[in-house]
PDB file of N, CA and C in Angstrom:
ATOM      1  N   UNK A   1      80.268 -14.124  -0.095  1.00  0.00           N
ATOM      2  CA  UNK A   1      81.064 -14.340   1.077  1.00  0.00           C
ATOM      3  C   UNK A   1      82.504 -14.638   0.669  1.00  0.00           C
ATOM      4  N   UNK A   2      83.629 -14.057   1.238  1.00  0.00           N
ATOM      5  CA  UNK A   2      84.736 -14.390   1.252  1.00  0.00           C
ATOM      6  C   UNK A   2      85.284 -14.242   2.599  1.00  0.00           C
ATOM      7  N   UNK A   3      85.789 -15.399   2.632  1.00  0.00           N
ATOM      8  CA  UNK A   3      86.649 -15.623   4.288  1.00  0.00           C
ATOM      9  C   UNK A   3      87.847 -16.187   3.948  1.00  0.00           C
ATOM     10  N   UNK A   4      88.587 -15.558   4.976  1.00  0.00           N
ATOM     11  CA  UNK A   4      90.057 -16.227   5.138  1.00  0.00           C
ATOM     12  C   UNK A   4      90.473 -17.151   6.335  1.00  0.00           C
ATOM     13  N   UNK A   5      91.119 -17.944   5.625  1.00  0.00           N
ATOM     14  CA  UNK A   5      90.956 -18.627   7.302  1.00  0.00           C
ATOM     15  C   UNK A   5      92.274 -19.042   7.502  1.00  0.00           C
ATOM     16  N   UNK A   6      93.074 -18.260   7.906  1.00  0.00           N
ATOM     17  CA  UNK A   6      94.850 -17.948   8.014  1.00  0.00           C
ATOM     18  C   UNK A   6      94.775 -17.934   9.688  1.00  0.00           C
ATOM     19  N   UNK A   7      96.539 -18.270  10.248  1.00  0.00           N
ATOM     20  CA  UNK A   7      96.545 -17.310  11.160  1.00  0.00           C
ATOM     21  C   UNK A   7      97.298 -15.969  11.472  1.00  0.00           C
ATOM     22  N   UNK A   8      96.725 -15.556  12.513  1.00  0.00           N
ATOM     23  CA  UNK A   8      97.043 -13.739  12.093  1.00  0.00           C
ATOM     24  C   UNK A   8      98.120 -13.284  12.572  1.00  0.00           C
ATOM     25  N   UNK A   9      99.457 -14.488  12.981  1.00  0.00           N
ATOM     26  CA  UNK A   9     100.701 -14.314  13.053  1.00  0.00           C
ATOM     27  C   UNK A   9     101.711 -15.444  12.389  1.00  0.00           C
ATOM     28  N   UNK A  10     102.678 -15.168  12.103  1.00  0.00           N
ATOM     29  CA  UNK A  10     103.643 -15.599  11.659  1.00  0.00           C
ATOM     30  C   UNK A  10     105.810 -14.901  11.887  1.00  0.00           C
ATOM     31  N   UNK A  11     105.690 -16.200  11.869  1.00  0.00           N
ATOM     32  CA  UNK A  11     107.446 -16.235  12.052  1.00  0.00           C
ATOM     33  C   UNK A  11     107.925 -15.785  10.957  1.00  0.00           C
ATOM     34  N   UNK A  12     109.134 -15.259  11.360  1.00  0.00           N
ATOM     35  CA  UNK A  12     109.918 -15.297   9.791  1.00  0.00           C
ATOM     36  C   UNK A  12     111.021 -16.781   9.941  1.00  0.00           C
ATOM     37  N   UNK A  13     111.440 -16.672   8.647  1.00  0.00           N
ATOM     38  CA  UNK A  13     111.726 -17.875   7.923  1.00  0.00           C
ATOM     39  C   UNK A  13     110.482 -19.371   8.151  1.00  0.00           C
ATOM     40  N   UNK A  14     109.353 -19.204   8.159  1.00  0.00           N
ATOM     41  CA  UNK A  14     108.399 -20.096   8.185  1.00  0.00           C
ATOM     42  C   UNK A  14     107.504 -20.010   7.162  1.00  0.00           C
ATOM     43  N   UNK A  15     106.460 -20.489   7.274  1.00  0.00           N
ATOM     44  CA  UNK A  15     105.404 -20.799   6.261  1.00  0.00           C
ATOM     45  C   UNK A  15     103.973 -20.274   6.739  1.00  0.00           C
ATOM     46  N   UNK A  16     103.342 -19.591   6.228  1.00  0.00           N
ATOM     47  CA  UNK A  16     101.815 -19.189   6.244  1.00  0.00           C
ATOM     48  C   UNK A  16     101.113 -19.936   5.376  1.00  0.00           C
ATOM     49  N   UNK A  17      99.969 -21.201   6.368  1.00  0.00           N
ATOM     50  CA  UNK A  17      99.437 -21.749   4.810  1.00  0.00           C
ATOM     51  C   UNK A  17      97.830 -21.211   5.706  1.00  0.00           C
ATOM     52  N   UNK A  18      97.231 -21.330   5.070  1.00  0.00           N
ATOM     53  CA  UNK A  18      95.890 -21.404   4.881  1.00  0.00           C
ATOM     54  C   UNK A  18      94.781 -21.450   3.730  1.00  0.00           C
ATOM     55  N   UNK A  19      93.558 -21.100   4.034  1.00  0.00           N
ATOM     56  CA  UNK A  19      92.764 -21.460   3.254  1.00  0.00           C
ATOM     57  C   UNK A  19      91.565 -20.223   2.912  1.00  0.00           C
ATOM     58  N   UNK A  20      91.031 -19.815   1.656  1.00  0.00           N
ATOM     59  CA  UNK A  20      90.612 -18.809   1.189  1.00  0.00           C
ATOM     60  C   UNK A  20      88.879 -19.168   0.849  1.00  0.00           C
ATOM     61  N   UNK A  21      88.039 -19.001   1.433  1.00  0.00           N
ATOM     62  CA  UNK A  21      86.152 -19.781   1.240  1.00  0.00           C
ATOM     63  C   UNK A  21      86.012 -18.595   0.240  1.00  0.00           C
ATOM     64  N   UNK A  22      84.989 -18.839  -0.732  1.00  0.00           N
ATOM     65  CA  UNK A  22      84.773 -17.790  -1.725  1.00  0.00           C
ATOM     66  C   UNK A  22      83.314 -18.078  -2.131  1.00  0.00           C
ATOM     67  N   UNK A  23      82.216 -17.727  -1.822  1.00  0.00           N
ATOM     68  CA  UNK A  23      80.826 -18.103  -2.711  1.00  0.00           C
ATOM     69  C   UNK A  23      80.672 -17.781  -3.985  1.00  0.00           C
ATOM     70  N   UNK A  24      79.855 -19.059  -4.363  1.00  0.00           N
ATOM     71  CA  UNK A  24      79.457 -18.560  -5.647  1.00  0.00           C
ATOM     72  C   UNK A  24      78.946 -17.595  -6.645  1.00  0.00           C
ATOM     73  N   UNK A  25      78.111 -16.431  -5.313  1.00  0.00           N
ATOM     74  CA  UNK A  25      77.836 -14.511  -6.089  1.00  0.00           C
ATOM     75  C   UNK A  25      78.964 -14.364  -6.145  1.00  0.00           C
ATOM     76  N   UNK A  26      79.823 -14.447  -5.700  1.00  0.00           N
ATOM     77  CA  UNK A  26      81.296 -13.476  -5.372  1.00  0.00           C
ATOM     78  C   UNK A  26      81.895 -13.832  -6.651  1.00  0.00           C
ATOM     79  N   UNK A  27      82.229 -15.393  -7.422  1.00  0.00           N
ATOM     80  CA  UNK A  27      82.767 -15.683  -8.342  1.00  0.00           C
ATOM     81  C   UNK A  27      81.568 -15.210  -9.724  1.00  0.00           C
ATOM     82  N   UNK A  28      80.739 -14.436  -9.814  1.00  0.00           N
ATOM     83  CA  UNK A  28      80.084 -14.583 -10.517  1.00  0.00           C
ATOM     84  C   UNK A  28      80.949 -13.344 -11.564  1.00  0.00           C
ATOM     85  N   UNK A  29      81.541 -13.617 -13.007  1.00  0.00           N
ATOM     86  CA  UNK A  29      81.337 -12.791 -13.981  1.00  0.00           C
ATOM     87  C   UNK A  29      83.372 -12.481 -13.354  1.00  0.00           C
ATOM     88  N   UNK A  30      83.766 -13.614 -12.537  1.00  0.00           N
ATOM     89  CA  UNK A  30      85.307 -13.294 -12.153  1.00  0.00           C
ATOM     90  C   UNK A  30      86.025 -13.196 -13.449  1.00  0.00           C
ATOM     91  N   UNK A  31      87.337 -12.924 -13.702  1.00  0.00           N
ATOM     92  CA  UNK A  31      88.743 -13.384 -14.650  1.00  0.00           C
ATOM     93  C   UNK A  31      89.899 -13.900 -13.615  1.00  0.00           C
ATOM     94  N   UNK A  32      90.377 -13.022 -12.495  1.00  0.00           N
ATOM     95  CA  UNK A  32      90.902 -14.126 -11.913  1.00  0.00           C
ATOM     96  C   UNK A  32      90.767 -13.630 -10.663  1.00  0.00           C
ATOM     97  N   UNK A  33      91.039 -14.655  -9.731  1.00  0.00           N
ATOM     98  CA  UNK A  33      91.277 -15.110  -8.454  1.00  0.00           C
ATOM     99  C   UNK A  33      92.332 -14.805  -7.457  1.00  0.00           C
ATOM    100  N   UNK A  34      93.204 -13.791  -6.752  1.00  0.00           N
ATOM    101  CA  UNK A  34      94.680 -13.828  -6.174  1.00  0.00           C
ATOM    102  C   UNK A  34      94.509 -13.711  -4.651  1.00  0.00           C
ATOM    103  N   UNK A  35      95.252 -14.140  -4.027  1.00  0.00           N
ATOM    104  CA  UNK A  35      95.764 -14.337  -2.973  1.00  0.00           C
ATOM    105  C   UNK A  35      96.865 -13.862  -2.746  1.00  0.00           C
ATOM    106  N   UNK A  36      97.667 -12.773  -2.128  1.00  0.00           N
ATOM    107  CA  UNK A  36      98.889 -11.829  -2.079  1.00  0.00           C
ATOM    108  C   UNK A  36      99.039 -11.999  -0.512  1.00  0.00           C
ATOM    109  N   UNK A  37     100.049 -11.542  -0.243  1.00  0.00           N
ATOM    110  CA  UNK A  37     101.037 -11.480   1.324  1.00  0.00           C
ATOM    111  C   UNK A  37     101.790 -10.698   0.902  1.00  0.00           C
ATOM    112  N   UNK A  38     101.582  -9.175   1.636  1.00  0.00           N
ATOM    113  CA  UNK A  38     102.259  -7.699   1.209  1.00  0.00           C
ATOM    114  C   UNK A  38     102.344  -7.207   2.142  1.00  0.00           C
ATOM    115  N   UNK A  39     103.850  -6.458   2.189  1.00  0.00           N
ATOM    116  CA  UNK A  39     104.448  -5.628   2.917  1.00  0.00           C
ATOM    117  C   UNK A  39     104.233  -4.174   2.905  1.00  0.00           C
ATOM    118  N   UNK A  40     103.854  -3.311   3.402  1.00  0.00           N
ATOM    119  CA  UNK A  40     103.987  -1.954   3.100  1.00  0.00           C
ATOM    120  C   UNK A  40     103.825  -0.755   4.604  1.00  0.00           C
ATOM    121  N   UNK A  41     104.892  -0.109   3.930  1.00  0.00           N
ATOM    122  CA  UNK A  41     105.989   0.524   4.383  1.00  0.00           C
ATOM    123  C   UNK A  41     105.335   2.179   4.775  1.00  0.00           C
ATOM    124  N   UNK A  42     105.273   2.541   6.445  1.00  0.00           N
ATOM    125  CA  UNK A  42     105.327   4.165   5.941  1.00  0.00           C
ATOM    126  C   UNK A  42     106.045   5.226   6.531  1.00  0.00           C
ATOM    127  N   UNK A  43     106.234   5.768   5.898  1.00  0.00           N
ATOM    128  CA  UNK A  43     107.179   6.913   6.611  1.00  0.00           C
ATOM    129  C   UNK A  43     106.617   7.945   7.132  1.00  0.00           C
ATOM    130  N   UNK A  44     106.617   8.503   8.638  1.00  0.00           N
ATOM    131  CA  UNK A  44     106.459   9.848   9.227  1.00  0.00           C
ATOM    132  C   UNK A  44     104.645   9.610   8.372  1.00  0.00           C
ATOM    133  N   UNK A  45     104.093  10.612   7.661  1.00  0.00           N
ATOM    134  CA  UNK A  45     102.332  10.812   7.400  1.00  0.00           C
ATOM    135  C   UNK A  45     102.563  10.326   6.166  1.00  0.00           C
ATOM    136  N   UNK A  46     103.501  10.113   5.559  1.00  0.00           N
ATOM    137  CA  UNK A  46     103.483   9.802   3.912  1.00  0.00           C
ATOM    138  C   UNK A  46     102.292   8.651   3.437  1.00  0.00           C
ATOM    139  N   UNK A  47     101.822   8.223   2.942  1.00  0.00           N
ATOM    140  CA  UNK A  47     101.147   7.601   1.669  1.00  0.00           C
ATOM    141  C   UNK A  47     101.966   5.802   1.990  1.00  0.00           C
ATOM    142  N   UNK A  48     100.922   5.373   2.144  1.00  0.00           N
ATOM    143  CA  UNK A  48     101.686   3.767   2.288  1.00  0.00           C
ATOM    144  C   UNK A  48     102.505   3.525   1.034  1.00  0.00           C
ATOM    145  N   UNK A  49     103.611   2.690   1.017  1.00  0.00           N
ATOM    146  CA  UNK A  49     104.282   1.970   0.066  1.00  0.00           C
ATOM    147  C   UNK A  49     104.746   0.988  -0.286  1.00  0.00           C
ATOM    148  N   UNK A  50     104.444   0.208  -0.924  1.00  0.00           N
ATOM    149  CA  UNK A  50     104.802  -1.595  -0.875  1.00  0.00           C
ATOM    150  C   UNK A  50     106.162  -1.350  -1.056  1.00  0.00           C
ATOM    151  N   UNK A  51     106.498  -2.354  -0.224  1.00  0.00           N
ATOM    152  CA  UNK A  51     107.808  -2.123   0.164  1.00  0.00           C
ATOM    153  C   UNK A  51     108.650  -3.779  -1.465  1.00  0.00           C
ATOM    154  N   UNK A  52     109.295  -4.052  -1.467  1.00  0.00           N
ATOM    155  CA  UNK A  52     109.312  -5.265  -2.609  1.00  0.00           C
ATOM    156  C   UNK A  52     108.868  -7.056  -2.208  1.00  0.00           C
ATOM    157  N   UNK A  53     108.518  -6.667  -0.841  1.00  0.00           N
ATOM    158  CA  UNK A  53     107.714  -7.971  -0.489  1.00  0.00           C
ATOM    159  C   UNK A  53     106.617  -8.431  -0.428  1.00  0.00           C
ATOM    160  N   UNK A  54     106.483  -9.078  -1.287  1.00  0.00           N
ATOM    161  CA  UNK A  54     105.684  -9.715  -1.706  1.00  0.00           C
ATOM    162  C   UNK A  54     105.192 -10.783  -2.528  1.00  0.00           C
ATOM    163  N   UNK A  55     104.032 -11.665  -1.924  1.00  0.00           N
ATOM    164  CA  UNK A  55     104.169 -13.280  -2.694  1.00  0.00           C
ATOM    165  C   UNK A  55     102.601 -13.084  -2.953  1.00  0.00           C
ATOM    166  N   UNK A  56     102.449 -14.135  -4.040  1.00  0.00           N
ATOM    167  CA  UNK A  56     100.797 -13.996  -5.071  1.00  0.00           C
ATOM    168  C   UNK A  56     100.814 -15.256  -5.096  1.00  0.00           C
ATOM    169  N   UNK A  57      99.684 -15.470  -5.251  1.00  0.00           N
ATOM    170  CA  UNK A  57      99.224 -17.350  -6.112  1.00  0.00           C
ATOM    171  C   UNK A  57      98.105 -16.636  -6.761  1.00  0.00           C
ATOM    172  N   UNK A  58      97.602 -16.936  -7.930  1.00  0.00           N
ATOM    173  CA  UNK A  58      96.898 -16.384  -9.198  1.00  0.00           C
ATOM    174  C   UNK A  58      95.770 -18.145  -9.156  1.00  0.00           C
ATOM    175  N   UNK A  59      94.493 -17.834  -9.703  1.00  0.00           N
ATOM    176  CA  UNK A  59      94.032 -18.837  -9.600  1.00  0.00           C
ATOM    177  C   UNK A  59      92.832 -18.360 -10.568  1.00  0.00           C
ATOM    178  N   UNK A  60      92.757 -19.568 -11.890  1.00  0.00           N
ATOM    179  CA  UNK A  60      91.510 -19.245 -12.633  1.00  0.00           C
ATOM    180  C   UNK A  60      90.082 -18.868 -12.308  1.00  0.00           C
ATOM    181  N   UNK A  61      89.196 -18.508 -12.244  1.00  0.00           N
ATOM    182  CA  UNK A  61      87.727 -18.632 -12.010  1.00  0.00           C
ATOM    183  C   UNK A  61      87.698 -19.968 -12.003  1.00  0.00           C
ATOM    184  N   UNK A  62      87.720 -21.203 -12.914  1.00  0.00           N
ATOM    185  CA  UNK A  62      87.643 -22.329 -13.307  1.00  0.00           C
ATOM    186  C   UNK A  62      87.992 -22.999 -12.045  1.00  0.00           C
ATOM    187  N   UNK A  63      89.182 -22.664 -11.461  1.00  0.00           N
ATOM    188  CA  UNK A  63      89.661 -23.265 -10.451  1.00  0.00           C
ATOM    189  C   UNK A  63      89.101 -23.174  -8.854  1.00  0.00           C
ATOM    190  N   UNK A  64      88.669 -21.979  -8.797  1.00  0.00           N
ATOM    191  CA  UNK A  64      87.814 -21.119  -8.080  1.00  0.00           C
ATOM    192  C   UNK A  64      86.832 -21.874  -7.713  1.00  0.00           C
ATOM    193  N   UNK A  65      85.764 -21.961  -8.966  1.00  0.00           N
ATOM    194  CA  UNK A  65      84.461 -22.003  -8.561  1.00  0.00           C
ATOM    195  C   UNK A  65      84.640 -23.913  -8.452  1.00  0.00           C
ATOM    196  N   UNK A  66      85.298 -24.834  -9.205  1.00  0.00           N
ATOM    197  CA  UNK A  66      84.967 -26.373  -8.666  1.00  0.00           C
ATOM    198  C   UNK A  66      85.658 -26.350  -7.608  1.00  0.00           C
ATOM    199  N   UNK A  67      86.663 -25.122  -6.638  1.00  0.00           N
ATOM    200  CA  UNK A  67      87.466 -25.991  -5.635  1.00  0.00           C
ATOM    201  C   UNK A  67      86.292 -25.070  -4.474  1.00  0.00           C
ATOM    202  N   UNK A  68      86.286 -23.978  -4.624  1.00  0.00           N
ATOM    203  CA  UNK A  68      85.353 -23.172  -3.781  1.00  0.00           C
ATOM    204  C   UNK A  68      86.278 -22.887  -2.313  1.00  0.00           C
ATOM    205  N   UNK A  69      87.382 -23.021  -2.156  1.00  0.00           N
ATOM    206  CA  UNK A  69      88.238 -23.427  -0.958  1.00  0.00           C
ATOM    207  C   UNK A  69      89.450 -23.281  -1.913  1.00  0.00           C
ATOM    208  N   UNK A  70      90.302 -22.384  -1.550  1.00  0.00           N
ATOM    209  CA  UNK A  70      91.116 -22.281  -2.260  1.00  0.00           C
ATOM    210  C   UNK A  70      92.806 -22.134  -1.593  1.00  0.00           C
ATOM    211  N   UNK A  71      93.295 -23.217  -0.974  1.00  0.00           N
ATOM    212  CA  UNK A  71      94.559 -23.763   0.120  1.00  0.00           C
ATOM    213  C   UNK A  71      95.728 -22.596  -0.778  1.00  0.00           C
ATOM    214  N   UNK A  72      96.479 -21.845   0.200  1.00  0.00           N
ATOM    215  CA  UNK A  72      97.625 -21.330  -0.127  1.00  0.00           C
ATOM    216  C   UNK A  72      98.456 -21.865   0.968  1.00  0.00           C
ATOM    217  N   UNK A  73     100.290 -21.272   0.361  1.00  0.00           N
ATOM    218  CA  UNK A  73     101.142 -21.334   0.787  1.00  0.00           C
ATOM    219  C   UNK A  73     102.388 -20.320   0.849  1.00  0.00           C
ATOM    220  N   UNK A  74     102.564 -19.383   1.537  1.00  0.00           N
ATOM    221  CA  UNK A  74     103.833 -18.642   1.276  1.00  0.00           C
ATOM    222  C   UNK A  74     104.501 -19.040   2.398  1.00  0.00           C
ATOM    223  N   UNK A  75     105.980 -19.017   1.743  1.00  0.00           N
ATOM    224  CA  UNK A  75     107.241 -18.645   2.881  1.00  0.00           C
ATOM    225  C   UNK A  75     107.564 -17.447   3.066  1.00  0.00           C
ATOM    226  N   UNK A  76     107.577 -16.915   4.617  1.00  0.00           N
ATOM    227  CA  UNK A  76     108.023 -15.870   5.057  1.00  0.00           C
ATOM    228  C   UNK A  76     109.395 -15.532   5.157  1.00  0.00           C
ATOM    229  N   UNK A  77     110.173 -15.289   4.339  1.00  0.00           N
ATOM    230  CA  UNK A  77     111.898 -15.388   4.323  1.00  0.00           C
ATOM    231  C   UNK A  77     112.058 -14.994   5.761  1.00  0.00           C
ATOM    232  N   UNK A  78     113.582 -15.235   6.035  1.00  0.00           N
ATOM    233  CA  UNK A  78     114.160 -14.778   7.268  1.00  0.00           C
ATOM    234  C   UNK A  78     114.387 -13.150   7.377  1.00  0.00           C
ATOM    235  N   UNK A  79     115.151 -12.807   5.834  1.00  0.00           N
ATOM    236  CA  UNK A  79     115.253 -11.192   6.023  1.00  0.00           C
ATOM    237  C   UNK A  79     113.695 -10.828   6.051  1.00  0.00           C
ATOM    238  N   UNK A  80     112.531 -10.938   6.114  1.00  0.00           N
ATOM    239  CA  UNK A  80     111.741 -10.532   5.696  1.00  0.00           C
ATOM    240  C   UNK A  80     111.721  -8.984   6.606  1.00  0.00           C
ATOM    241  N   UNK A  81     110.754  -8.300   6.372  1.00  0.00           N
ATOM    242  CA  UNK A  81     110.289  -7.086   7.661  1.00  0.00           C
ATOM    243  C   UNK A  81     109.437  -7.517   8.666  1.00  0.00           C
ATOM    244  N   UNK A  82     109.682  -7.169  10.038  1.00  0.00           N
ATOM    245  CA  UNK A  82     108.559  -7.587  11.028  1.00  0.00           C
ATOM    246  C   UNK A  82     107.464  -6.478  11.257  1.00  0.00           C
ATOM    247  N   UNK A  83     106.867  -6.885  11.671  1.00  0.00           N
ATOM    248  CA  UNK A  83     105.787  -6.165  11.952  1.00  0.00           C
ATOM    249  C   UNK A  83     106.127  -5.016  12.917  1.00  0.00           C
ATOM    250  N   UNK A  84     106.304  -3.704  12.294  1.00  0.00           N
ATOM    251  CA  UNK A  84     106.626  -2.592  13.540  1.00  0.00           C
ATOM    252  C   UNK A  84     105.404  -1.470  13.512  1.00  0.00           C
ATOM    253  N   UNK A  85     105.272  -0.465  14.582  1.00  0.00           N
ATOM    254  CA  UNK A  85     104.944   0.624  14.397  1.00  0.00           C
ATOM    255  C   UNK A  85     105.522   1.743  15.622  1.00  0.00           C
ATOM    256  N   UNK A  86     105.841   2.711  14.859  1.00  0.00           N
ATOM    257  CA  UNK A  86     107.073   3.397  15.783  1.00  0.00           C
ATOM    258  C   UNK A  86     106.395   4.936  14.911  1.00  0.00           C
ATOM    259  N   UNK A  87     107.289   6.265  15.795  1.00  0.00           N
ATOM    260  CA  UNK A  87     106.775   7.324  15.033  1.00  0.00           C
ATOM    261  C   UNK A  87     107.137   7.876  14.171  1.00  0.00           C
ATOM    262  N   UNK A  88     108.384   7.380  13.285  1.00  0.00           N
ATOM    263  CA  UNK A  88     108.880   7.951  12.252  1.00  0.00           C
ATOM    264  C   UNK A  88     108.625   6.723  11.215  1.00  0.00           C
ATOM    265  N   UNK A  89     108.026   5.642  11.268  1.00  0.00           N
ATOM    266  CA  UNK A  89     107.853   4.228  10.747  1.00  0.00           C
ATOM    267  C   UNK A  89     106.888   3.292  10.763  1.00  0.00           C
ATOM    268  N   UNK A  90     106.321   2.865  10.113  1.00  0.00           N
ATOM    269  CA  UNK A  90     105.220   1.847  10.311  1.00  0.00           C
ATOM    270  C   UNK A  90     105.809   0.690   8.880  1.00  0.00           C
ATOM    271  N   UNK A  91     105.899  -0.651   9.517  1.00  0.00           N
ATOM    272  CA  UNK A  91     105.905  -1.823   8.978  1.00  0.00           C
ATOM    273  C   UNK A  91     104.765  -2.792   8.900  1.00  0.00           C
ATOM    274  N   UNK A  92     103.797  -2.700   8.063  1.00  0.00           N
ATOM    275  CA  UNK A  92     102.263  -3.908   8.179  1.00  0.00           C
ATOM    276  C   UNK A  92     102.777  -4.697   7.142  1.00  0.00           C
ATOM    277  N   UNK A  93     101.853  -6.406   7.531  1.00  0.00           N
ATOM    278  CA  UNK A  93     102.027  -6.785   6.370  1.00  0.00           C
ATOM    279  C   UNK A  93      99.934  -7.294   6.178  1.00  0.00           C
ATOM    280  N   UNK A  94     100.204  -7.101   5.365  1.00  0.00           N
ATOM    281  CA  UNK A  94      98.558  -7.501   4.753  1.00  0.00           C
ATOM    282  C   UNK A  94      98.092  -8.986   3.919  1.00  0.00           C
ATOM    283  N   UNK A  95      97.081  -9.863   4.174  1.00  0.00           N
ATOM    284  CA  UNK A  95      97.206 -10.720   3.563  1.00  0.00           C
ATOM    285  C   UNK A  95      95.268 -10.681   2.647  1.00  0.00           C
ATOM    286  N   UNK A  96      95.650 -10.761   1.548  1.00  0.00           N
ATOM    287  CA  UNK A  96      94.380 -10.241   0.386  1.00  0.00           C
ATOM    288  C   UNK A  96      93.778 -10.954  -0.093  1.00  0.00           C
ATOM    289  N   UNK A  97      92.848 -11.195  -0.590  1.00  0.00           N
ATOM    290  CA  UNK A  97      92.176 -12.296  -1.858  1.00  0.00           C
ATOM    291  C   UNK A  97      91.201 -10.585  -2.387  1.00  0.00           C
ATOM    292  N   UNK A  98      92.131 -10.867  -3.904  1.00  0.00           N
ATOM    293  CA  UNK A  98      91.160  -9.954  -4.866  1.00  0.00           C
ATOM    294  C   UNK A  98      91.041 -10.659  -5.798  1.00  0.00           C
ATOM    295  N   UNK A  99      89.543 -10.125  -6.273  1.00  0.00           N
ATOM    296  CA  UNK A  99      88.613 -11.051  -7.442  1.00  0.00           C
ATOM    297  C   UNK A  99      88.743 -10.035  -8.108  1.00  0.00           C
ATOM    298  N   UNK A 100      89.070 -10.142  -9.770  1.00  0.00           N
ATOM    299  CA  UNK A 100      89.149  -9.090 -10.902  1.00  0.00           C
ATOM    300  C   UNK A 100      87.797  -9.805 -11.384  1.00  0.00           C
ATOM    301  N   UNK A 101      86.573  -8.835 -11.157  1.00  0.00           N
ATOM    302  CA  UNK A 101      85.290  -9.054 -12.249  1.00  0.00           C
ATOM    303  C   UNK A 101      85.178  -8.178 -13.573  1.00  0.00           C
ATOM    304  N   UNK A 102      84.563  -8.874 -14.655  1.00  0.00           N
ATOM    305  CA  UNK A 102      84.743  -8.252 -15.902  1.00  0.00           C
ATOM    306  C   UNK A 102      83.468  -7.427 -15.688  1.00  0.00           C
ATOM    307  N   UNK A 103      83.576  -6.517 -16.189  1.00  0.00           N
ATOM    308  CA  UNK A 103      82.435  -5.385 -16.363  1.00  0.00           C
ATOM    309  C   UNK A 103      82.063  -5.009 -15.016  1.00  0.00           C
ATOM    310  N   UNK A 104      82.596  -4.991 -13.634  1.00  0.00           N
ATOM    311  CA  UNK A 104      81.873  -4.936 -12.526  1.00  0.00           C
ATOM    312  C   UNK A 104      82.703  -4.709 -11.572  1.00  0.00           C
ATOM    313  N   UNK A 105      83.112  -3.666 -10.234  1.00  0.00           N
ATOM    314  CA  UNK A 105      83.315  -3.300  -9.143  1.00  0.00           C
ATOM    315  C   UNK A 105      84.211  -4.541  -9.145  1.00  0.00           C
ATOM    316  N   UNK A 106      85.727  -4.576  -8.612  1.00  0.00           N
ATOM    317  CA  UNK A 106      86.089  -6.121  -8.276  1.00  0.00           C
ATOM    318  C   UNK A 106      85.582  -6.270  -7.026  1.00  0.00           C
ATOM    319  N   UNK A 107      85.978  -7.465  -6.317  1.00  0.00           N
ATOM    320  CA  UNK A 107      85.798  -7.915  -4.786  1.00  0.00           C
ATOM    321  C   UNK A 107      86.901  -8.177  -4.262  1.00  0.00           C
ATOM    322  N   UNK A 108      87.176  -7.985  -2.771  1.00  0.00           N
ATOM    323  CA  UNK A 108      88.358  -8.055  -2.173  1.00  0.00           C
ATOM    324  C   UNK A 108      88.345  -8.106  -0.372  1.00  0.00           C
ATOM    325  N   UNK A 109      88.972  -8.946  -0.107  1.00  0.00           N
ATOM    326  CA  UNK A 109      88.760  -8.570   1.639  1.00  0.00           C
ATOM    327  C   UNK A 109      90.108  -8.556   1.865  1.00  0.00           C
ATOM    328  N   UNK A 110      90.380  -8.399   2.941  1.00  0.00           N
ATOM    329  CA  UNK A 110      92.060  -7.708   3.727  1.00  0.00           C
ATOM    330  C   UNK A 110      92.064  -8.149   5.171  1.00  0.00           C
ATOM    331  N   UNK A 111      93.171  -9.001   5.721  1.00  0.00           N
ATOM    332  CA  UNK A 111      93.680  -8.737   7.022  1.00  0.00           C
ATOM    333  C   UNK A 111      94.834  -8.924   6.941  1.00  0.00           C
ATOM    334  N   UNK A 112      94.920  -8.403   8.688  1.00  0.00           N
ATOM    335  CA  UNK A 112      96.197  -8.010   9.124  1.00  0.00           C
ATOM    336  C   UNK A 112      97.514  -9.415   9.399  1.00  0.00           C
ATOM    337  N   UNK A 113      98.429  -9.618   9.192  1.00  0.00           N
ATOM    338  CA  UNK A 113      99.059 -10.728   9.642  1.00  0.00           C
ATOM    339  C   UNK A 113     100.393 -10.313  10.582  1.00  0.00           C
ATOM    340  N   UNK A 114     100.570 -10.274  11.795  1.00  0.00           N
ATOM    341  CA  UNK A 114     101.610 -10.060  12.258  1.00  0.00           C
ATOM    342  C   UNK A 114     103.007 -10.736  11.981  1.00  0.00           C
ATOM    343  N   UNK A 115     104.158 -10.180  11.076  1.00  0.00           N
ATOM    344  CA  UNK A 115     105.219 -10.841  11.284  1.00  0.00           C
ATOM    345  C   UNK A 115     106.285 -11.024  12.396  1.00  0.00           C
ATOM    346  N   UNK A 116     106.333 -11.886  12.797  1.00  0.00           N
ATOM    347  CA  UNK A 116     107.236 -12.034  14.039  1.00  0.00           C
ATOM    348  C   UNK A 116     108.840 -12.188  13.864  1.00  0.00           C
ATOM    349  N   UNK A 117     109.774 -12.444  14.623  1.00  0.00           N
ATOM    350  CA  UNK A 117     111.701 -12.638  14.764  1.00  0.00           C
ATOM    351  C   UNK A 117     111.249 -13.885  14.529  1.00  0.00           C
TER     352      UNK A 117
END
């Protein structure tokens, strides 16, 4: 099980904190732990593209498995990008927890976070 437990909008120039649940199969055979808040960008049908925004917190297995709950924090700058979708343009931002497992498929879940003015 991995859950996020964020909310699924945000201001710019503010703070997104929340909190990341992770079970113990999920950490099994991890190296590390991340939590990302990413921007990406598309043009007209093109191929998504991270646009250069973006924030990580990196977190051992070690840290992982005794906290099991794993509290983040990013600031959403003011320039940041808001959340658009238009027909020559699409602005998402995505918020991640990927598990790098050694020898094994990683794990990862994804939602959406609206950035707001």
């Amino acid at each position: 099980m991995i859950k996020i437990n964020a909310p699924t909008s945000v201001n710019r120039n503010s703070e997104l904190k929340g909190v990341v649940e992770i079970g113990e199969k999920e950490l099994k055979g991890a190296r590390m732990v991340e939590v990302k808040l990413c921007n990406e960008i598309m043009y007209g049908n093109e191929k998504r593209n991270y646009s250069c925004w973006e924030m990580g917190k990196k977190y051992s297995p070690g840290d992982a498995r005794s906290l099991f709950e794993l509290p983040f924090e990013f600031h959403v700058d003011g320039e940041a990008p808001i959340t658009y979708k238009g027909k020559q343009l699409v602005s998402r931002w995505k918020l991640g927890v990927f598990i790098n497992v050694i020898g094994a498929r990683d794990r990862w879940k994804k939602m959406d976070v609206l950035v707001m003015r």
